[in-house]
N, C-alpha and C. Protein backbone atom coordinates (compact mmCIF):
# COMPACT_ATOMS: atom_id res chain seq x y z
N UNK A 1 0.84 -1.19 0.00
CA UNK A 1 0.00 0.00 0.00
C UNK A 1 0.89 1.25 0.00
N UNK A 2 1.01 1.92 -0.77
CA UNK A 2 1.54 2.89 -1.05
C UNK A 2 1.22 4.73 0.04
N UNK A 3 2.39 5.04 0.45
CA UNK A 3 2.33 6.06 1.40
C UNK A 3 1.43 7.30 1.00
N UNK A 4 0.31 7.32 1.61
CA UNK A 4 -0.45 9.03 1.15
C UNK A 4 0.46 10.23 0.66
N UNK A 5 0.14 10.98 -0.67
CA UNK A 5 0.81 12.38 -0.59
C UNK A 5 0.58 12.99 0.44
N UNK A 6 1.31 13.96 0.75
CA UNK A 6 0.99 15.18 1.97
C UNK A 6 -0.05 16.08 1.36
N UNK A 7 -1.07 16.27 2.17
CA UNK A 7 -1.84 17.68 1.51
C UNK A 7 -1.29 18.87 1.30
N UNK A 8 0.05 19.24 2.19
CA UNK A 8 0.57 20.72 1.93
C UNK A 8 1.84 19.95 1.61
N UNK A 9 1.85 20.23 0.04
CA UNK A 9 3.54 20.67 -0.15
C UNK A 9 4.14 21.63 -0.58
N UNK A 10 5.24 21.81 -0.77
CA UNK A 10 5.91 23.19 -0.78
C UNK A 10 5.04 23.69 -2.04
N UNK A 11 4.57 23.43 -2.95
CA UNK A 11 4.12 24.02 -4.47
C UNK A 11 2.32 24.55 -3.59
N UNK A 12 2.17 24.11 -2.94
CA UNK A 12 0.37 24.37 -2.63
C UNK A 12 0.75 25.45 -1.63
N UNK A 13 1.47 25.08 -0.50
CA UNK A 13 1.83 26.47 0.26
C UNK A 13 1.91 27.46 -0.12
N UNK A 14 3.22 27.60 -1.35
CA UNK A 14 3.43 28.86 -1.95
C UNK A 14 2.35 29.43 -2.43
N UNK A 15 1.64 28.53 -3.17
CA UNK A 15 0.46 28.80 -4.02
C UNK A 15 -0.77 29.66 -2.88
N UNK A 16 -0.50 29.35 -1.74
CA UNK A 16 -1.88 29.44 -0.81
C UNK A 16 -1.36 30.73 -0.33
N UNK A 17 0.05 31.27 -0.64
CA UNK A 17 0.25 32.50 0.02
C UNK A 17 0.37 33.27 -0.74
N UNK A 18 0.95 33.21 -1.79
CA UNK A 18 0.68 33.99 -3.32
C UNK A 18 -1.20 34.29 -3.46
N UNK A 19 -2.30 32.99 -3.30
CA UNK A 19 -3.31 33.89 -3.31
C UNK A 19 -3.73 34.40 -2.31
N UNK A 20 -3.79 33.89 -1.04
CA UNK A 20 -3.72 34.55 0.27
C UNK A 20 -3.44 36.32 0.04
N UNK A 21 -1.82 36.54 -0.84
CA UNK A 21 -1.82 38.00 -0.82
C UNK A 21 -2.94 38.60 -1.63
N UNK A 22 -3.27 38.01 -2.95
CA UNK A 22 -3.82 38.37 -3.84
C UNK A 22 -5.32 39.07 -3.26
N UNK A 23 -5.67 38.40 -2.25
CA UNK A 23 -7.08 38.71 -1.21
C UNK A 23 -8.11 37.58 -2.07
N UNK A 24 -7.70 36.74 -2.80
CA UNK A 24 -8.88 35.29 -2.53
C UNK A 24 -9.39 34.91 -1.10
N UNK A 25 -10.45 34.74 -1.37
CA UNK A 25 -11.44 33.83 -0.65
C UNK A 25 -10.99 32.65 0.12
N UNK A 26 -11.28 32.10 1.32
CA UNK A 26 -10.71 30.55 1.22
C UNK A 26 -11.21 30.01 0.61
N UNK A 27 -12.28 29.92 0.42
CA UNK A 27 -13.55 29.05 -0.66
C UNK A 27 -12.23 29.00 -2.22
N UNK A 28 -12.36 30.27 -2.67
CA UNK A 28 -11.79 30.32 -3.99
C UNK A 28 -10.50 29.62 -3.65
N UNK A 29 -9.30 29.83 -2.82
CA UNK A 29 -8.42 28.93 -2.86
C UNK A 29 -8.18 27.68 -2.92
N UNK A 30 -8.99 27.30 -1.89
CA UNK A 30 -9.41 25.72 -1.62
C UNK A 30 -9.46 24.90 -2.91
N UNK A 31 -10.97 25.78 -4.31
CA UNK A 31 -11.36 25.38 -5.40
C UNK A 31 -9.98 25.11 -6.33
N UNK A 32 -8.81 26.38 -6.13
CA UNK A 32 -7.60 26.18 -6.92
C UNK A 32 -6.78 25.36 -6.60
N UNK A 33 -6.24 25.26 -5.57
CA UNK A 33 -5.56 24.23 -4.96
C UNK A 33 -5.86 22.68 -4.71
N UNK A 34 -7.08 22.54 -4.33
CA UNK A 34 -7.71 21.09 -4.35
C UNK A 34 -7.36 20.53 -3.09
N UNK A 35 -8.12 21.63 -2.02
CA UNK A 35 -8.36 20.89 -0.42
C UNK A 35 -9.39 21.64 0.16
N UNK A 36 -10.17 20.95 0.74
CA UNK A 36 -11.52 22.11 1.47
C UNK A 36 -10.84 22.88 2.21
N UNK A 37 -12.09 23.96 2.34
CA UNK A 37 -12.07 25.18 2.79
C UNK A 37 -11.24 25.52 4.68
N UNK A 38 -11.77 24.00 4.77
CA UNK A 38 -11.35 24.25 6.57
C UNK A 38 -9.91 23.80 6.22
N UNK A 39 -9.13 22.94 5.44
CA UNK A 39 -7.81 23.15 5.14
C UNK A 39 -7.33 24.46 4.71
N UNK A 40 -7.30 24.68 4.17
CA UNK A 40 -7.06 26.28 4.18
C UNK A 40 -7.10 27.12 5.49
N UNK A 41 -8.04 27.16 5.72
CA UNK A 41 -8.19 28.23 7.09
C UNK A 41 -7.31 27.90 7.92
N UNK A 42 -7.25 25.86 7.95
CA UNK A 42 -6.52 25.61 9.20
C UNK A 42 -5.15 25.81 8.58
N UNK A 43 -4.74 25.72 7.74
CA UNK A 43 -2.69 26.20 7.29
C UNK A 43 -2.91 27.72 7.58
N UNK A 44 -4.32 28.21 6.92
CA UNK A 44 -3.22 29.69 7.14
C UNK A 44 -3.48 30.39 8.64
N UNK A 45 -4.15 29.61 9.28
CA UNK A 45 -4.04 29.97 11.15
C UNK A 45 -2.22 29.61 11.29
N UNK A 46 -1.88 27.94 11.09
CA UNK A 46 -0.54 27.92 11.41
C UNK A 46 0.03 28.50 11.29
N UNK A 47 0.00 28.90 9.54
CA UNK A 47 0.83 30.26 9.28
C UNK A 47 1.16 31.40 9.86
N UNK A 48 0.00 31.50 10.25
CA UNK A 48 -0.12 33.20 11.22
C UNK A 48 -0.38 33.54 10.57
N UNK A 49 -1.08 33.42 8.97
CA UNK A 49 -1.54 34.66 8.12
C UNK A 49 -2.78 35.13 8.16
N UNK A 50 -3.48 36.48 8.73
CA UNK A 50 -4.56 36.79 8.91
C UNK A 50 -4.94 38.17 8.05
N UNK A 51 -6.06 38.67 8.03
CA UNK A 51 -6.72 39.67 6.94
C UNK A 51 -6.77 40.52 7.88
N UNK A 52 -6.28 42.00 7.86
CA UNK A 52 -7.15 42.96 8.50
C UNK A 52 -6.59 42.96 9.76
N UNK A 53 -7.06 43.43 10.93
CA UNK A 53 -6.73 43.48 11.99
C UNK A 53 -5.53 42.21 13.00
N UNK A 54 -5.10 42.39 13.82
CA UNK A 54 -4.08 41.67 14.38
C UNK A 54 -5.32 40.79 15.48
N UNK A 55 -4.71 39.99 16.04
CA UNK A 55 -5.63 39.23 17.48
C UNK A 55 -5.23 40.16 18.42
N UNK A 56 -4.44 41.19 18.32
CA UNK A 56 -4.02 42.11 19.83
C UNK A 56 -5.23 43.35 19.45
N UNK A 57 -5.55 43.75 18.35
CA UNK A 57 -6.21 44.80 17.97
C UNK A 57 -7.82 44.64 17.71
N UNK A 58 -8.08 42.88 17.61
CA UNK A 58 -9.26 42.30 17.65
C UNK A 58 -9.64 42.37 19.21
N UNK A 59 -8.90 41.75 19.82
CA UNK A 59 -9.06 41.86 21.72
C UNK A 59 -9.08 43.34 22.26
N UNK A 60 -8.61 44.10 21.39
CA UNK A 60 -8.94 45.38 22.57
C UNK A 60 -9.91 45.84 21.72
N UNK A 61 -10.72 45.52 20.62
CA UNK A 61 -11.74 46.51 19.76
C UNK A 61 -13.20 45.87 20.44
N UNK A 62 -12.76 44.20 20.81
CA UNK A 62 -13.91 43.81 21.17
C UNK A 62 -14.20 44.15 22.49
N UNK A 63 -13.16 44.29 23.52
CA UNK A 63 -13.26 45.01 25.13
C UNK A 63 -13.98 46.06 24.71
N UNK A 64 -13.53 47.18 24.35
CA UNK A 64 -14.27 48.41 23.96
C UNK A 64 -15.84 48.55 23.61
N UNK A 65 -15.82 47.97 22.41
CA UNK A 65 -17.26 48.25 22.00
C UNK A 65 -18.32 47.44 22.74
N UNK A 66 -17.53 46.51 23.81
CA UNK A 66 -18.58 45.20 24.33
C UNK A 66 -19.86 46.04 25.05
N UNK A 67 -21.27 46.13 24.74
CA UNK A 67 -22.20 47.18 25.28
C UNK A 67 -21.97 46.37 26.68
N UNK A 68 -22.60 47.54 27.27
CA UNK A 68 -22.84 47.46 29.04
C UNK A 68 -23.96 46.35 29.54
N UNK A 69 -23.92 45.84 30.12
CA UNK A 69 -24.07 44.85 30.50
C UNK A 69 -25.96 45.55 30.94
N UNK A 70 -27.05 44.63 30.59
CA UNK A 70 -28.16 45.38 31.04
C UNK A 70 -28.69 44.28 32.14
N UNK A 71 -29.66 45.39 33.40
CA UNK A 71 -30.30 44.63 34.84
C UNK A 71 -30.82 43.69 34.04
N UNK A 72 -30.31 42.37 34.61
CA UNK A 72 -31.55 41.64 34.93
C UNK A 72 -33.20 41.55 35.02
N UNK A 73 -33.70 41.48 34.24
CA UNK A 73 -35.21 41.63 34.77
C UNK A 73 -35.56 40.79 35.67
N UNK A 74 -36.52 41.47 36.50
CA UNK A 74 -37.03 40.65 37.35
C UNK A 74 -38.78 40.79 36.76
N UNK A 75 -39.22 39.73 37.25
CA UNK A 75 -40.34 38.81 36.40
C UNK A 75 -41.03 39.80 37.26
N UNK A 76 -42.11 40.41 36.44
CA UNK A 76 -43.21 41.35 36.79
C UNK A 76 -43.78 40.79 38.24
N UNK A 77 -44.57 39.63 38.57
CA UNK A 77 -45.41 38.93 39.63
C UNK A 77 -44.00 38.80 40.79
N UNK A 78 -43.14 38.31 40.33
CA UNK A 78 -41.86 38.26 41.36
C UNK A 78 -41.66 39.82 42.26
N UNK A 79 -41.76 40.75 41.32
CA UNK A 79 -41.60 41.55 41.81
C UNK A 79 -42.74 42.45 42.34
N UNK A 80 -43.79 42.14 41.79
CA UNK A 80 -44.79 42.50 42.62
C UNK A 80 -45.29 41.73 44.63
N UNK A 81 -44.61 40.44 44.03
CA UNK A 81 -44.30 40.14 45.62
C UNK A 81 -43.64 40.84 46.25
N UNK A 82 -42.29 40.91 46.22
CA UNK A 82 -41.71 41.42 47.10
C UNK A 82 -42.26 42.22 46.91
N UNK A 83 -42.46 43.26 46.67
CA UNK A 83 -42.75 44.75 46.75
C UNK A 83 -44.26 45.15 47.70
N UNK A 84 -44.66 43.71 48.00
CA UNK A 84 -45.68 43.54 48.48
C UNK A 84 -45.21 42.91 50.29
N UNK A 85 -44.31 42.67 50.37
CA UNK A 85 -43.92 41.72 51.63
C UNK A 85 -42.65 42.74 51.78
N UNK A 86 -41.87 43.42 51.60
CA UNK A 86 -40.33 44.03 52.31
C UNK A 86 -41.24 45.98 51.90
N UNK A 87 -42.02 45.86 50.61
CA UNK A 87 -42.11 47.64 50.67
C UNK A 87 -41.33 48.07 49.87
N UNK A 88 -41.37 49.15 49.45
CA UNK A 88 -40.48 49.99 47.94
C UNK A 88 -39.85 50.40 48.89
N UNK A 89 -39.50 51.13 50.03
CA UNK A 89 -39.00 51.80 50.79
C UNK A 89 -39.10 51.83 52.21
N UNK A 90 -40.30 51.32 52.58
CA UNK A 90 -40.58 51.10 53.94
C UNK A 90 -39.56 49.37 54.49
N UNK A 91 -39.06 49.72 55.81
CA UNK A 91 -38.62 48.62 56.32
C UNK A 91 -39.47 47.44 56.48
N UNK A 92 -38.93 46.14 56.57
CA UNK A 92 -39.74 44.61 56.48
C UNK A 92 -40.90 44.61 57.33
N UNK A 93 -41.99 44.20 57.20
CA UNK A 93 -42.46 43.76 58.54
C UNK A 93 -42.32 42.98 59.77
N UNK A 94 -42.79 43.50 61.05
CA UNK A 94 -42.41 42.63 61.38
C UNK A 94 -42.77 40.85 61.37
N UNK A 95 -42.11 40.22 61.23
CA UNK A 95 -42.21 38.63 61.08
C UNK A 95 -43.23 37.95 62.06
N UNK A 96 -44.20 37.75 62.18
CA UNK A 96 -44.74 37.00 63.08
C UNK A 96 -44.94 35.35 62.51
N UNK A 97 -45.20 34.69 63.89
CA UNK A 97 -44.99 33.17 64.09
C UNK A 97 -45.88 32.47 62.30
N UNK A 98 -45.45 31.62 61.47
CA UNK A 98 -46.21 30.74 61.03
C UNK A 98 -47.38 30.16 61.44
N UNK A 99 -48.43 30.08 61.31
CA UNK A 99 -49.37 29.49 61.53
C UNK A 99 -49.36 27.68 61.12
N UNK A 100 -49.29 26.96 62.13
CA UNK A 100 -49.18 25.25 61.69
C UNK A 100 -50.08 24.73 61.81
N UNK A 101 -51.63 25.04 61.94
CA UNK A 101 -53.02 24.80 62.14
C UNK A 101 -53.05 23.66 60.91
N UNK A 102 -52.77 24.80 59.59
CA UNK A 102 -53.45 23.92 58.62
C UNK A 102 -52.30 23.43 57.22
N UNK A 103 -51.93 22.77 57.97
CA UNK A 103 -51.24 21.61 57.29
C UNK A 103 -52.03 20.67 56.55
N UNK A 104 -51.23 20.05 55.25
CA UNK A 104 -52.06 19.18 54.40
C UNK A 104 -51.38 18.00 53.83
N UNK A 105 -51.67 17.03 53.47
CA UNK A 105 -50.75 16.26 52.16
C UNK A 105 -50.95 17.14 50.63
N UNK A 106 -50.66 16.74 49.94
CA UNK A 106 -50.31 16.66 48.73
C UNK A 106 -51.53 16.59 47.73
N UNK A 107 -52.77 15.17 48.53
CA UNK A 107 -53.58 15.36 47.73
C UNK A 107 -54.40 16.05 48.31
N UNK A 108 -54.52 17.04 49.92
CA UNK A 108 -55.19 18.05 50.06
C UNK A 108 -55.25 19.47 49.66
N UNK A 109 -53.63 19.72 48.97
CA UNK A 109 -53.36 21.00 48.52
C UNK A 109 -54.09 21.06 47.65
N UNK A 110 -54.61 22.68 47.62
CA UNK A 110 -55.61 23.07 46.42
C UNK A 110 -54.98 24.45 46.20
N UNK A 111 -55.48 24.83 45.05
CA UNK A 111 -54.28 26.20 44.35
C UNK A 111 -54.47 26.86 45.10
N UNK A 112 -54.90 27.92 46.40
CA UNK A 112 -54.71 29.23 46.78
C UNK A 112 -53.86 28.88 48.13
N UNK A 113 -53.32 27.24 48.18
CA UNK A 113 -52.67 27.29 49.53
C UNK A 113 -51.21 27.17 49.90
N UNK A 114 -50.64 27.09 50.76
CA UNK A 114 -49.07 27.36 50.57
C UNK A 114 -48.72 26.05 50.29
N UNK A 115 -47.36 26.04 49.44
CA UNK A 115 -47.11 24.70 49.05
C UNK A 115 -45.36 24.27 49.98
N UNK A 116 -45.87 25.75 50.89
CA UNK A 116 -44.09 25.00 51.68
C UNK A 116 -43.55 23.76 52.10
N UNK A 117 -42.82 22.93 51.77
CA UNK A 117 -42.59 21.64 52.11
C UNK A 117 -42.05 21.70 53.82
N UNK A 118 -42.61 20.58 54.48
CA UNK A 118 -42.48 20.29 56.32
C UNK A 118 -42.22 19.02 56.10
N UNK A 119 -40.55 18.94 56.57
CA UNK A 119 -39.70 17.75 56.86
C UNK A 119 -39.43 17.42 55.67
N UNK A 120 -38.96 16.06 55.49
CA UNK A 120 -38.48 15.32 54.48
C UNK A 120 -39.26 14.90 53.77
N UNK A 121 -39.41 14.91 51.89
CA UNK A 121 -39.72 14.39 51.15
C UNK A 121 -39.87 12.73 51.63
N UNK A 122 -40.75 11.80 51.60
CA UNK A 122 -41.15 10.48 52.02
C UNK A 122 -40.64 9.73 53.41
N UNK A 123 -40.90 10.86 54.40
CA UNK A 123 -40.87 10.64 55.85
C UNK A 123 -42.24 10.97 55.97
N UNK A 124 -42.78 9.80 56.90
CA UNK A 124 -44.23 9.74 57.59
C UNK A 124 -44.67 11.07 57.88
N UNK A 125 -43.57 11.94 58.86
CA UNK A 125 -44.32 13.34 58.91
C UNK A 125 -44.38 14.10 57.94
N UNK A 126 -43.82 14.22 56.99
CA UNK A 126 -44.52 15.05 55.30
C UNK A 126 -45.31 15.63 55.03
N UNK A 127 -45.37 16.53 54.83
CA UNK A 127 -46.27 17.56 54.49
C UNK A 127 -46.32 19.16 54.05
N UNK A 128 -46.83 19.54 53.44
CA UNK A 128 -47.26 21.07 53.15
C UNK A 128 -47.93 21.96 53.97
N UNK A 129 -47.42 23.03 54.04
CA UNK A 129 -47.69 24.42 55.51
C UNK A 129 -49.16 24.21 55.29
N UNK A 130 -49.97 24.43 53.91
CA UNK A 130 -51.41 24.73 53.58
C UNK A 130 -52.05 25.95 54.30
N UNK A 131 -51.50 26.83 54.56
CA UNK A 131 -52.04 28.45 54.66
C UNK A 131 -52.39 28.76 53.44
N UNK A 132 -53.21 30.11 53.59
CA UNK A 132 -53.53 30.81 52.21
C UNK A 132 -52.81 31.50 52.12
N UNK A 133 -52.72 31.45 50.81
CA UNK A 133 -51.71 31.96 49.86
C UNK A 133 -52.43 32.99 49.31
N UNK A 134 -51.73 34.27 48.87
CA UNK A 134 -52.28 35.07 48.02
C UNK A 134 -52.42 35.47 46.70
N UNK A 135 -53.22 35.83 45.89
CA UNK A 135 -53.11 35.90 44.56
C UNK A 135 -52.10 34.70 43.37
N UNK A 136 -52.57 33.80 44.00
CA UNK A 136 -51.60 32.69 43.32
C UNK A 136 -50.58 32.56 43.84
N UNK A 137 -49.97 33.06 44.43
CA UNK A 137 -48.48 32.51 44.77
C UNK A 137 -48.29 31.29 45.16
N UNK A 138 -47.18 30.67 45.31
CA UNK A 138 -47.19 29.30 45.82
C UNK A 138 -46.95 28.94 47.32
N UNK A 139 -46.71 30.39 47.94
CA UNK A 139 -46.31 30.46 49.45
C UNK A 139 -47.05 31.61 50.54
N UNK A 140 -47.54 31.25 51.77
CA UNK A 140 -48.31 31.95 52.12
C UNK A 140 -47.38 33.07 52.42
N UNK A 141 -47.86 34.03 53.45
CA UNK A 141 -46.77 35.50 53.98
C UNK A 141 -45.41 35.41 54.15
N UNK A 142 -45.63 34.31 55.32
CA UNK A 142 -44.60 33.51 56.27
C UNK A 142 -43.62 33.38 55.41
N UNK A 143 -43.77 32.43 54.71
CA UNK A 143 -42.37 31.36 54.28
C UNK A 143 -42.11 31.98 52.75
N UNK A 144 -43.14 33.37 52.09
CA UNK A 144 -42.99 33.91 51.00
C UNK A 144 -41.56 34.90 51.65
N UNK A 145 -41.56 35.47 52.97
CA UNK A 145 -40.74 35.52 53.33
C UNK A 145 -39.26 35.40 53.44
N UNK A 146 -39.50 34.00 54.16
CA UNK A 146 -38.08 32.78 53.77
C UNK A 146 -37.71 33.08 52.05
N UNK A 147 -38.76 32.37 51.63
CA UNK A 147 -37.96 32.16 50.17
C UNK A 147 -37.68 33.14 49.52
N UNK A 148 -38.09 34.46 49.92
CA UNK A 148 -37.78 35.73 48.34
C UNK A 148 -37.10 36.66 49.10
N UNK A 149 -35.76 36.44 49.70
CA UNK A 149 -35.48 37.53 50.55
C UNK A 149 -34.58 38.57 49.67
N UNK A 150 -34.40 39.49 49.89
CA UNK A 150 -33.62 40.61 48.53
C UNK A 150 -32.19 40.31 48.90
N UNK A 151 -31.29 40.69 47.70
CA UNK A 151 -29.74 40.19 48.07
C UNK A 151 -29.59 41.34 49.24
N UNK A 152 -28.18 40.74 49.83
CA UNK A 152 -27.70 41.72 51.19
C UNK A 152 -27.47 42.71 50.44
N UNK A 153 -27.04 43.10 49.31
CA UNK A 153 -26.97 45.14 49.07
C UNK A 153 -28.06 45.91 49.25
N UNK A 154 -29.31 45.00 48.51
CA UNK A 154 -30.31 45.61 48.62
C UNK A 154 -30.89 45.95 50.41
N UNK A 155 -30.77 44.79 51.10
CA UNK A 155 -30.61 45.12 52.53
C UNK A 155 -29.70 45.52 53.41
N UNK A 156 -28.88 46.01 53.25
CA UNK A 156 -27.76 47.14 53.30
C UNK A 156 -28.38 48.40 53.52
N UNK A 157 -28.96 48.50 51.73
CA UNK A 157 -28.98 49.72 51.91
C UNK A 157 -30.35 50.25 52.46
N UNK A 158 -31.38 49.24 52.90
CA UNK A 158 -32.27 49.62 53.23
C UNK A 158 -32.43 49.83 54.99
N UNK A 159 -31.73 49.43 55.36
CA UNK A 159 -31.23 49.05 56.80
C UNK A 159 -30.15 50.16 56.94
C-alpha cells in the first residue's frame, strides 16, 4: 500500500500565500488548490496569516465596544411580591410566628394554599404548611418571606 501524498507541499503552500496576498477567498483557494475550505483556514491559522486586523487589535476593539451589561429583569409577579412583603422603601415587617393549624398532604393541597414543604420528602411526617396563599403565589406571607429575601446590598442599603 503505497504512502499518502501530503496535503501541503511546498508548491500548494506557496500557491496558498501567493493567493492569500492576492485577497482570494478561502472558498476560492481551496477550489484552486484542491483541499476544502477548513484546510485552508486551518494552514493559514498555522501560518499566522490573517486579513485585517491583528488578534491584539481584535481583543482590545472587542473590550471596547462590548455594550454594558443590562439589569436583569425581574419577572413582573416576582416583583410584585416582594414589593408587596419588604415595601419599595418602607422597612420589612415585622415577622410574626407561622401558623401550623393547617397543614395538608399533597392530595389536600388546592391552588390558593401554601405549598411550603415540612420535613423530608417520604418521611411519615410530610407535608405542606397549607395556609392561604395570596393571589396565586405558591407560598403563604410567612415562608414567601423565607424564600424571596432581597440580596444583602439591597438590605444594606435599606437598613
Amino acid at each position: 500500500m503505497p504512502a499518502p501524498s501530503p496535503t501541503w507541499t511546498d508548491q500548494r503552500i506557496a500557491l496558498l500565500k501567493q493567493y492569500f496576498e492576492a485577497g482570494l477567498s478561502c472558498r476560492e483557494i481551496a477550489a484552486d488548490i484542491g483541499v476544502s475550505r477548513n484546510a485552508v483556514i486551518g494552514k493559514l491559522s498555522r501560518l499566522n496569516l490573517t486579513r485585517g486586523r491583528t488578534s491584539d487589535e481584535r481583543r482590545l476593539q472587542d473590550r471596547s465596544s462590548a455594550p454594558a451589561r443590562a439589569r436583569k429583569a425581574m419577572p413582573r409577579l416576582q416583583y410584585e411580591m416582594l414589593a408587596t412583603i419588604y415595601g419599595e422603601s418602607e422597612p420589612p415587617a415585622i415577622s410574626e410566628p407561622i401558623d401550623e393549624t393547617n397543614r395538608c398532604s399533597l392530595m389536600e393541597l388546592a391552588e390558593n394554599r401554601c405549598r411550603w414543604p415540612i420535613s423530608t420528602p417520604g418521611a411519615e411526617d410530610f407535608c405542606f404548611c397549607g395556609n392561604a396563599s395570596p393571589d396565586g403565589q405558591p407560598y403563604c406571607a410567612g415562608h414567601s418571606r423565607l424564600a424571596y429575601r432581597p440580596n444583602s446590598r439591597a438590605r444594606i442599603m435599606r437598613g
